[in-house]
Structure formats: structure tokens, C-alpha cells
Protein backbone atom coordinates (compact mmCIF):
# COMPACT_ATOMS: atom_id res chain seq x y z
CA UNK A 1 95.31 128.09 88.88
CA UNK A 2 95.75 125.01 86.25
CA UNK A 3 95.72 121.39 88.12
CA UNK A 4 95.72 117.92 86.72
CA UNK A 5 94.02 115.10 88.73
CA UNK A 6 94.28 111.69 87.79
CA UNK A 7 93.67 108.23 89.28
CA UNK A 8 94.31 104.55 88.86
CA UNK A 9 94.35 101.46 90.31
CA UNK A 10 96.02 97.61 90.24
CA UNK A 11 99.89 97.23 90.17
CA UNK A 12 102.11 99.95 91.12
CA UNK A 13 103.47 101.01 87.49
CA UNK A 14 99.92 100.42 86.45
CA UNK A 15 98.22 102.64 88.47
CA UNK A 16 100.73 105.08 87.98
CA UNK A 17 100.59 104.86 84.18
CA UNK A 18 96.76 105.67 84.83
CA UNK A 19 96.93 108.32 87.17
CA UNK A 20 99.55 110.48 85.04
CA UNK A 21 98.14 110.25 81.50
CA UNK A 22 97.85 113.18 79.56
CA UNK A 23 99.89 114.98 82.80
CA UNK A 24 102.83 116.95 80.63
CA UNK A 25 105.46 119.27 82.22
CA UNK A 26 104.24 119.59 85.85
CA UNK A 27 105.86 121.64 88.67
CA UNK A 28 104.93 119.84 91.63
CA UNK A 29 103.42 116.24 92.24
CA UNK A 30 101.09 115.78 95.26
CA UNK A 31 100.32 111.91 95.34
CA UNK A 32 98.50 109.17 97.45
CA UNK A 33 99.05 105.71 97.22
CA UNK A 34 98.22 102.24 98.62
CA UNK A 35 101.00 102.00 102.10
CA UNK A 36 102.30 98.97 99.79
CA UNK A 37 102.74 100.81 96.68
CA UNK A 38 104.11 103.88 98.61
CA UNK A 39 108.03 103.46 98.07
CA UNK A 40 107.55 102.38 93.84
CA UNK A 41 105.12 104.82 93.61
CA UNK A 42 107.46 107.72 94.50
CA UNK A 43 110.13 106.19 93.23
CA UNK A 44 108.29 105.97 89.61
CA UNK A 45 107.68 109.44 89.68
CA UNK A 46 110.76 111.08 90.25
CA UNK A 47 112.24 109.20 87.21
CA UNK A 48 109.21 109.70 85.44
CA UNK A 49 109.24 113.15 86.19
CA UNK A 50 112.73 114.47 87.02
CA UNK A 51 112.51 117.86 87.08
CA UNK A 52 109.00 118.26 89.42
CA UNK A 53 109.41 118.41 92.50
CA UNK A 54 107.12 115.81 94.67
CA UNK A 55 105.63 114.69 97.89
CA UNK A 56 103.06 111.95 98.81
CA UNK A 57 101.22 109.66 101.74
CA UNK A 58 99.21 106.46 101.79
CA UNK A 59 95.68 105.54 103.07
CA UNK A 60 91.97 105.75 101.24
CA UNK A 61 91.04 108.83 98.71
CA UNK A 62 88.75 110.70 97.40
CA UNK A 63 89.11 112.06 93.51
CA UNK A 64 86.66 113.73 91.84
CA UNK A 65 83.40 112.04 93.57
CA UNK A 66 85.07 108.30 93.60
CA UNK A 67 86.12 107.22 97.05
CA UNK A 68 88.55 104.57 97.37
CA UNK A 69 90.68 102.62 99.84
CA UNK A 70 93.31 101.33 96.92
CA UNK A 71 94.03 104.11 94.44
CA UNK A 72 96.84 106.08 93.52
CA UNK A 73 96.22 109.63 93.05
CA UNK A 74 97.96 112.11 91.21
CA UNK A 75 97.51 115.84 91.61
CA UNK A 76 100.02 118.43 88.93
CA UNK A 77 100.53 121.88 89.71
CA UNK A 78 101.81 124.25 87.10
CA UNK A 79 103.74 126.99 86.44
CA UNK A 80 101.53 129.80 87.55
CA UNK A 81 101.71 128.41 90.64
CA UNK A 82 105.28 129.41 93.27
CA UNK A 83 106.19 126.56 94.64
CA UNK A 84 108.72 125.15 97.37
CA UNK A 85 109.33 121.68 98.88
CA UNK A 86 110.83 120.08 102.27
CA UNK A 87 111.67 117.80 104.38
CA UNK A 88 111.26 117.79 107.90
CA UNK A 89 113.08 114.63 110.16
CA UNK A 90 113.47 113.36 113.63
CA UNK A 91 109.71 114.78 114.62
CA UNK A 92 109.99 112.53 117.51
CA UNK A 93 112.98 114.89 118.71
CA UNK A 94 114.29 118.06 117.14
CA UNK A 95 112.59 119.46 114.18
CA UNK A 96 113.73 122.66 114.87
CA UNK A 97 116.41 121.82 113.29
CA UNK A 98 114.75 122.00 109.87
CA UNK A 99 113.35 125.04 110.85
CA UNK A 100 115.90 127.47 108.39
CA UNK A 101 115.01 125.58 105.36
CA UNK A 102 111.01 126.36 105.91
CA UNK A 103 111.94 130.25 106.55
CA UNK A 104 113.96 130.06 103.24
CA UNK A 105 111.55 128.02 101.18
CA UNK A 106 108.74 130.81 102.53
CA UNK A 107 110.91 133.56 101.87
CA UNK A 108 111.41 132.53 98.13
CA UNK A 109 107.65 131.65 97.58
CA UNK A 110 107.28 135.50 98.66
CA UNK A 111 103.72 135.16 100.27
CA UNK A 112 101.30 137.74 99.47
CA UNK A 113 98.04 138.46 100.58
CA UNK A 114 95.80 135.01 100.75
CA UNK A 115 97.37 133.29 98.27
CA UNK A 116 100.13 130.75 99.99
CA UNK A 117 99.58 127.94 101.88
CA UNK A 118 101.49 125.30 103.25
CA UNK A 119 100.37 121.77 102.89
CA UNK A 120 101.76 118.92 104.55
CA UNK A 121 101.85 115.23 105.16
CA UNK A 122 103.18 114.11 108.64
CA UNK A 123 103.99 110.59 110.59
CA UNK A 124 103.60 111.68 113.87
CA UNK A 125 104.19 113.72 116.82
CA UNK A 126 102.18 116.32 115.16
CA UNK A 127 102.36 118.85 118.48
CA UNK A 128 106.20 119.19 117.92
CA UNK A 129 105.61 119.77 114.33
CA UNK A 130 102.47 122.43 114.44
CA UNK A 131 104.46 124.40 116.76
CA UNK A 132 107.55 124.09 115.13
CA UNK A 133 105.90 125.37 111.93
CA UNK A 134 103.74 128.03 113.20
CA UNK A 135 107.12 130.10 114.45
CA UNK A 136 107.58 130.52 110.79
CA UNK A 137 103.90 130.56 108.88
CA UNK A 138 102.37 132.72 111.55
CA UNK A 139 104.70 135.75 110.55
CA UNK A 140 103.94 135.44 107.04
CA UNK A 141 100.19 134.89 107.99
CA UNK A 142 100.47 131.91 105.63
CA UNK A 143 97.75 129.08 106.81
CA UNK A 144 98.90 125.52 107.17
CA UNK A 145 96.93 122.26 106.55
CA UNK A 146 98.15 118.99 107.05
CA UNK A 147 97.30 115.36 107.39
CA UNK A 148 98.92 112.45 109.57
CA UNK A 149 99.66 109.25 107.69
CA UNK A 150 96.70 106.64 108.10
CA UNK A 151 96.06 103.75 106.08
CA UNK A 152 100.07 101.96 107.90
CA UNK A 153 98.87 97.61 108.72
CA UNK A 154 99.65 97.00 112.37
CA UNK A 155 102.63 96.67 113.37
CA UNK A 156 104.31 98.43 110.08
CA UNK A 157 106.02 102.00 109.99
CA UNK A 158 104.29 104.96 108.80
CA UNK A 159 106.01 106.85 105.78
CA UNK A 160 105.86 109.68 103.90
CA UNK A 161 107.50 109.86 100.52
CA UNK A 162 109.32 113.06 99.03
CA UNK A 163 111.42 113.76 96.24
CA UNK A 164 111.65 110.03 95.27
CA UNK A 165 112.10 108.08 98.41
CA UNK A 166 110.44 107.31 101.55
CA UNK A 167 110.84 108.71 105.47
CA UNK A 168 109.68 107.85 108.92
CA UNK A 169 109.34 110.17 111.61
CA UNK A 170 109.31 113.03 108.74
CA UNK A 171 106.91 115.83 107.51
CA UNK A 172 106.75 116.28 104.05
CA UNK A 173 105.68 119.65 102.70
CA UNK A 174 104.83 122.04 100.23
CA UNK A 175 104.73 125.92 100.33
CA UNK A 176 102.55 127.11 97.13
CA UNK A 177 101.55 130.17 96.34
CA UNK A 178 98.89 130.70 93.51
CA UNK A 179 99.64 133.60 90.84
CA UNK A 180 96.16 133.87 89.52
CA UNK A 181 93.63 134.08 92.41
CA UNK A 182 93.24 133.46 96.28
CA UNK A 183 94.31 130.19 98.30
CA UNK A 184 91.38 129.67 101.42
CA UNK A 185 91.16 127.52 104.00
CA UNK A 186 88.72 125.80 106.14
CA UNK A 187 88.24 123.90 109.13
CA UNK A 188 84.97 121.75 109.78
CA UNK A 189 83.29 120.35 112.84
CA UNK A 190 80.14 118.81 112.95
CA UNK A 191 79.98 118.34 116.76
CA UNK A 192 78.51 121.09 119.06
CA UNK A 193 78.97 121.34 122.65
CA UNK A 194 76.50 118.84 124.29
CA UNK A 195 75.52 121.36 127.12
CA UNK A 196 76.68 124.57 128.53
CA UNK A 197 78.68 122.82 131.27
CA UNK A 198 82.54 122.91 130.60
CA UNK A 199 85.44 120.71 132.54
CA UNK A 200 88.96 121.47 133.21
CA UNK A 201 91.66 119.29 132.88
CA UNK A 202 93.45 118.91 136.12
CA UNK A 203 95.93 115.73 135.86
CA UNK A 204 97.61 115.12 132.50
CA UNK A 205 100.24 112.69 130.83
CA UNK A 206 101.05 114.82 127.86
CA UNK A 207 104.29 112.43 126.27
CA UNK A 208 101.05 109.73 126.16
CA UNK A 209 98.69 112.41 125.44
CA UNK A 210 96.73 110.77 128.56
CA UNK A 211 93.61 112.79 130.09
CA UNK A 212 93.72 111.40 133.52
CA UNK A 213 91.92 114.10 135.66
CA UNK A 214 88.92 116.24 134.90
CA UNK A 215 87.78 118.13 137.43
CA UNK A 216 90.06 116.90 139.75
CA UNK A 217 88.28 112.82 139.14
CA UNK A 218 88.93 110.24 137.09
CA UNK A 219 88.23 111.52 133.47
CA UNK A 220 86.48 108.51 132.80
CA UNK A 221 84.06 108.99 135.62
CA UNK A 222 83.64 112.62 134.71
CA UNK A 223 82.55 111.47 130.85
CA UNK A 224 80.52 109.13 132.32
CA UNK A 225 77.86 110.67 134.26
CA UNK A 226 77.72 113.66 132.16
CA UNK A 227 76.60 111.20 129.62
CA UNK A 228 74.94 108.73 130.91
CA UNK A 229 77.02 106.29 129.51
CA UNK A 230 78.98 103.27 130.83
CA UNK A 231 82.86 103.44 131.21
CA UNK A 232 83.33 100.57 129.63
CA UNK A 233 81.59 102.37 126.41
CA UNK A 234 83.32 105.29 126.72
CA UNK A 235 85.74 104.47 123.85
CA UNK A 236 82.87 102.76 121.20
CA UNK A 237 81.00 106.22 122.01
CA UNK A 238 83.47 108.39 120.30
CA UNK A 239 81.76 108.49 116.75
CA UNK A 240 78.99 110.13 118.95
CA UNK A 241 80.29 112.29 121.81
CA UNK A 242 84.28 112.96 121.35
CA UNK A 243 85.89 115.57 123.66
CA UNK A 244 86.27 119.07 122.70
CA UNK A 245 89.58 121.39 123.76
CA UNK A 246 89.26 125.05 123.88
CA UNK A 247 91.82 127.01 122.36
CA UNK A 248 90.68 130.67 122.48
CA UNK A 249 86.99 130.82 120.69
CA UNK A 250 87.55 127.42 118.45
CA UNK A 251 87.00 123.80 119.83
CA UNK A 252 89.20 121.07 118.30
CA UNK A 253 88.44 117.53 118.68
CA UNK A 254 90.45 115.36 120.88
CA UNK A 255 89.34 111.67 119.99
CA UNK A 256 90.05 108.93 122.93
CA UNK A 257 90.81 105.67 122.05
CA UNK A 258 91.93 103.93 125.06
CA UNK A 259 90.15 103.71 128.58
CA UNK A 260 93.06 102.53 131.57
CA UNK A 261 92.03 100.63 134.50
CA UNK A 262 92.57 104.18 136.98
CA UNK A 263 89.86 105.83 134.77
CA UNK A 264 92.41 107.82 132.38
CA UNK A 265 91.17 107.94 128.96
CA UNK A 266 94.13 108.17 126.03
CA UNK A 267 93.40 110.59 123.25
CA UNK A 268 94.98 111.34 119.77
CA UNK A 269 95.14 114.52 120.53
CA UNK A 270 97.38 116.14 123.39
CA UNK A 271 95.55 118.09 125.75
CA UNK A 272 97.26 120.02 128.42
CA UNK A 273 96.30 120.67 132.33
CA UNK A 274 94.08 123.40 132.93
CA UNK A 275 92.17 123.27 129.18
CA UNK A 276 88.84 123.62 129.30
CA UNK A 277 87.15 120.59 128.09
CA UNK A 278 83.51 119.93 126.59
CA UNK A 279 81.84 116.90 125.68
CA UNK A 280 80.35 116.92 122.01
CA UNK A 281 77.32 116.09 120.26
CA UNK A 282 77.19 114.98 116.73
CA UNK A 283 75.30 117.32 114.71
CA UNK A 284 73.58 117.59 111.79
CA UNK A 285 76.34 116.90 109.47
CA UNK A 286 74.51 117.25 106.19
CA UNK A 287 73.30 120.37 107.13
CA UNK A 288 76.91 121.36 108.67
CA UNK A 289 78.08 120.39 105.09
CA UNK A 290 75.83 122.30 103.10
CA UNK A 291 76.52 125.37 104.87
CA UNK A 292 80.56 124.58 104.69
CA UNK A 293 80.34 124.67 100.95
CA UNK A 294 78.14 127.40 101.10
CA UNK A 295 80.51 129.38 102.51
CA UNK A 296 82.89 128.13 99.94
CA UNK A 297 81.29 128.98 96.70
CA UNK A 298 80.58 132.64 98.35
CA UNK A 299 84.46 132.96 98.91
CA UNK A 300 85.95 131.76 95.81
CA UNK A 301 84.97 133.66 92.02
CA UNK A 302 86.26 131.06 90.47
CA UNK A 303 87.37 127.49 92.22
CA UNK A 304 90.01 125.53 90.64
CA UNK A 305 90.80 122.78 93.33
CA UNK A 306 89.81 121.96 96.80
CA UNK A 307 92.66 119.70 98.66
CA UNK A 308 90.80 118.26 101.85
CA UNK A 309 91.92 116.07 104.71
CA UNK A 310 89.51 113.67 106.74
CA UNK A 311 90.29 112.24 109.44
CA UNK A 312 89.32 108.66 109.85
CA UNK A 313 86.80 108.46 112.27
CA UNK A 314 84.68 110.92 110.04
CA UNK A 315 85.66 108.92 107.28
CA UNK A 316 84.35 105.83 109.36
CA UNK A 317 80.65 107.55 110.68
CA UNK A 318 79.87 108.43 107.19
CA UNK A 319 80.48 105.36 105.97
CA UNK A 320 78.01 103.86 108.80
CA UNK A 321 75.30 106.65 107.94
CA UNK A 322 75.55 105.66 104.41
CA UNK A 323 76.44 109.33 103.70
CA UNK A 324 80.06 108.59 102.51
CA UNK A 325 79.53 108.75 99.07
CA UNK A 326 76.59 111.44 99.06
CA UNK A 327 79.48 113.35 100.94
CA UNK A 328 82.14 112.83 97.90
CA UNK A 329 79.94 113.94 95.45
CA UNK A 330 78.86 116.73 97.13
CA UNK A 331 82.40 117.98 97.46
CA UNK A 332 83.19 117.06 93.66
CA UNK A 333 80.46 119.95 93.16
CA UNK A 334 82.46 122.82 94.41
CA UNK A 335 85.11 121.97 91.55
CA UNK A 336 88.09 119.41 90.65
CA UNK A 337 88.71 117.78 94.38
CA UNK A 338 90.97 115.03 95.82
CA UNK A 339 91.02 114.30 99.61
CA UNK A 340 92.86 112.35 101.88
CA UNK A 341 91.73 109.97 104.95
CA UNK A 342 94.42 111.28 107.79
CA UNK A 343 94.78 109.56 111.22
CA UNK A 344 94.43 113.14 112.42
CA UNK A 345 94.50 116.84 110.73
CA UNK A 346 96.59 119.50 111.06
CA UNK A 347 95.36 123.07 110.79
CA UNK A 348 97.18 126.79 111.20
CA UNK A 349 98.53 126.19 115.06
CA UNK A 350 96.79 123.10 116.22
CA UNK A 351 96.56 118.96 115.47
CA UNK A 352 92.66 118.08 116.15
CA UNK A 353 90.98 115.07 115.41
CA UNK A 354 87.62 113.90 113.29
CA UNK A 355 87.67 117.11 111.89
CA UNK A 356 88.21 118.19 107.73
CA UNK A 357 90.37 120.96 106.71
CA UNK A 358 91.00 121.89 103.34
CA UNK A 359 92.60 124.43 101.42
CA UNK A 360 90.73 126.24 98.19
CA UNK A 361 92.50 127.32 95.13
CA UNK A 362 90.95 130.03 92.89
């Protein structure tokens, strides 16, 4: 499948100029840009490019073995590849109410067999929106990967652009299907369970996505002396030993970032009473990696782009290992690549944390 990748830097129309030169006739625009440069950015390309449809977020990238926390990045798709945009609003609330437009985007794509996938860029409450979607991706047996908006300053309002113009509390998608090869996807964790002792979650908030109960105790208490390590450390700990919630024979990472004074620890990711809960280990990531793309090259004949998403706390611990740019590089290997720093991932039927998921075009 043909792809252009470009990137720039500096002043909006600038950086723009950069990223698209030498991009002619494209389909479909995926972009990231600076939260600043967001609105212009999209703006610039819809009148730059009228007729492609396009959809973009903010926060740090990685393009082609350069990481950066300014850039814009431009990736063109092309017309071997199907392709359908939308919009999804009021997350907060009712996105079922979008939910038509998705069947009829899908149903025009016309998946077929491992070669669609949906890719999408979200503000927040991604629970409503992974469930919302999966009604309609699941039937098709089309995979979805996804990204939550990080890179917002305090206090500001996250945003996702599409078709020219910007939108809070909005999901921003694409459904492509790829004419000439196979579409993959992958999820990564390079935690393992820290022992062979599991908890259950017996008190939850899930509207605050609060873990308040494990075990019938304080969560924090729980965590604690499993670990040996001091409540008031909990939180600084989660680079090292994040929670884990079972769903079926997967664990996805549920990152805490708040400890309350009743021992409740608040988490990015929801987890409901009675999951079964493990405390993590960080592994050996370069290792984990290696085999990851591994596994990648043996899948795909010929690889034509890799789209990944990482969250930010993985984003963070490889930057504090030194790995961070080892890691960039390494993924530039597997073929043309640009990845996104997300403030939490979204993959097939459940939002995780400190995790990567990526989709692989042939």
C-alpha cells in the first residue's frame, strides 16, 4: 500500500509546508501536531488539500527513527487504499448516537479478510467509546486501534481535529481498508505478572474509575504489602509495578495516578468490581521488543507502514532508561513508521494503559 510521511517543525504554515512536500493527490491525511498548532494545522490542510479527507491529534511523535515533542507529522494514503472518515461527539454522554454513520462508513469500505482497520484519535471517556465501537467492528471482525489525546497544558481542553476544524469530547476516525496486502495489529506489554497471586476487586467507583477495595481492604493497603512498598509511593511506583485487569486470557494495564486519604487508588483505566487484578513487573523490554518485531517481520511479506500508539508513561520509562531513541530506531527498521504518544491506547474492545498498539500495512 503507497504512504507518504513527512515532517517539519517551527511555525504552523512552516512546518506544514515541510511535512507535505512532494505529497501530490492524497486520499486521506493522518496528522500530529504541536496542541498549539492543532486548529491552523488542520485548518491548512483542508484548504491545502480539499478533496482528502483528514483527521489529526497533538502531543510528541515519532517519524521514521526521529522522536520529537514539537513536530508536525504528515502521513498520505492513496488510492489503493478504501477509505472512510467520522466523527464521533458528546463521548461524555451518548455516542451511540453516531453509531449509524460507523455501520455505513464500514459497510462502504466492504471489509474483507485482514485487511481493514479502524484507527482512531479520542479525548476521553474512552470506555463509552470502545464499547460503542465494538457493537459495530466486532461483526465485521475489523480490529480497532486508537489513541487518547496527550500532549493538552493544564488546565486547557483536549481536541481532536477532523475534516478542517477542531472538537472536544469527540473521536475522530478512519476506517481503511488496504487493496494490495494485509492490515495486522498488535498489542504490547512489557510487564508480567509479579507472582502467581491474583486480587479481586471488591469496592469500585467506576464514573472516577476509582479502585477502592481489593480483596475486600483498602486497595492501597493490598498494593502495599504485596510489594513491599510504602503507600505513600504507591503512585511514583507505577513505571515499575502498574496493575494488571484480566479480561479473558489478556492483561491490560490499568495505571494509578492518584492515592486518596481512605486508601483508594485512582486509575486511568476503569476497572470494574469483581475483576481479577495482578500486580506487574517490568520486564525485559528490549527483549519484549525484539520478539514484538519479530513477530512482525514473520507476519507481513512485504511492510509498507507501521502506525503505533504509546502511551505516555512508556514513552516516559524509556526515556529514563535511555532506551527511547534505541526504541525509535528499532521500529524505523520494520519499514516507513510514525507513532503517537497517547494518554492511553485503545485496542479491539478495551482502553489499557502503558501499553503500544499498532496496526501493520502490507
Amino acid at each position: 500500500m503507497k504512504t507518504f510521511v513527512g515532517s517539519g517543525s517551527g511555525a504552523t504554515s512552516k512546518a506544514l509546508q515541510e511535512a507535505t512536500s512532494g505529497l501530490q493527490t492524497p486520499k486521506m491525511i493522518m496528522f500530529i501536531a504541536p496542541y498549539e498548532q492543532l486548529a491552523d494545522t488542520a485548518k491548512l490542510i483542508k484548504e491545502k488539500y480539499p478533496n482528502a479527507m483528514s483527521f489529526g491529534t497533538c502531543g510528541s511523535s515519532l517519524a521514521n527513527g526521529a522522536v520529537s515533542d514539537n513536530a508536525t507529522v504528515v502521513v498520505g494514503f492513496f488510492e489503493d487504499a478504501v477509505i472512510k472518515c467520522g466523527l464521533i461527539q458528546e463521548l461524555s454522554t451518548c455516542p451511540l448516537a453516531y453509531i449509524r454513520k460507523v455501520q455505513e462508513n464500514l459497510s462502504a469500505v466492504s471489509p474483507g479478510n485482514e485487511d481493514t482497520v479502524v484507527l482512531e484519535f479520542c479525548t476521553n471517556n474512552e470506555e463509552k467509546l470502545v464499547s460503542t465501537l465494538y457493537t459495530c467492528v466486532a461483526k465485521r471482525n475489523v480490529p480497532l486501534v486508537g489513541g487518547t489525546v496527550f500532549g493538552v497544558p493544564a488546565g486547557k481542553t483536549s481536541y481532536v481535529a477532523y475534516e478542517g476544524k477542531v472538537y472536544s469530547n469527540s473521536c475522530a476516525y478512519a476506517v481503511i481498508k488496504n487493496t494490495t496486502g494485509k492490515i495486522r495489529t498488535y498489542k504490547e506489554n512489557i510487564y508480567e505478572k509479579n507472582d502467581i497471586i491474583s486480587h479481586f476487586a471488591t469496592k469500585v467507583d467506576t464514573e472516577t474509575r476509582t479502585l477502592i477495595e481489593l480483596d475486600g481492604r483498602p486497595a492501597a493497603d493490598v498494593y502495599s504489602e504485596a510489594l513491599d512498598i510504602p503507600k505513600n509511593k504507591i503512585i511514583d511506583n507505577v513505571l515499575k509495578n502498574p496493575m494488571g485487569r484480566v479480561v479473558e486470557d489478556k492483561v491490560y494495564i490499568s495505571s494509578m495516578f492518584e492515592l486518596k486519604g481512605n486508601g483508594a487508588l485512582v486509575n486511568y483505566k476503569q476497572i470494574n468490581k469483581n475483576d481479577c487484578i495482578y500486580f506487574l513487573k517490568l520486564g525485559d523490554y528490549d527483549e519484549i521488543e525484539k520478539q514484538q518485531r519479530e513477530e512482525i517481520k514473520q507476519d507481513a511479506k512485504k511492510i509498507s507502514f507501521v502506525f503505533s500508539i504509546d502511551c505516555i508513561y512508556r514513552y516516559i520509562l524509556y526515556q529514563n532508561e535511555n532506551y527511547l531513541q534505541t526504541y525509535a530506531k528499532n521500529m524505523s527498521m520494520l519499514g516507513p513508521h510514525v507513532g503517537v504518544i497517547g494518554g492511553g491506547e485503545q485496542y479491539i474492545n478495551q482502553h489499557c494503559n502503558q501499553t503500544l498498539v499498532c496496526a501493520v500495512f502490507e
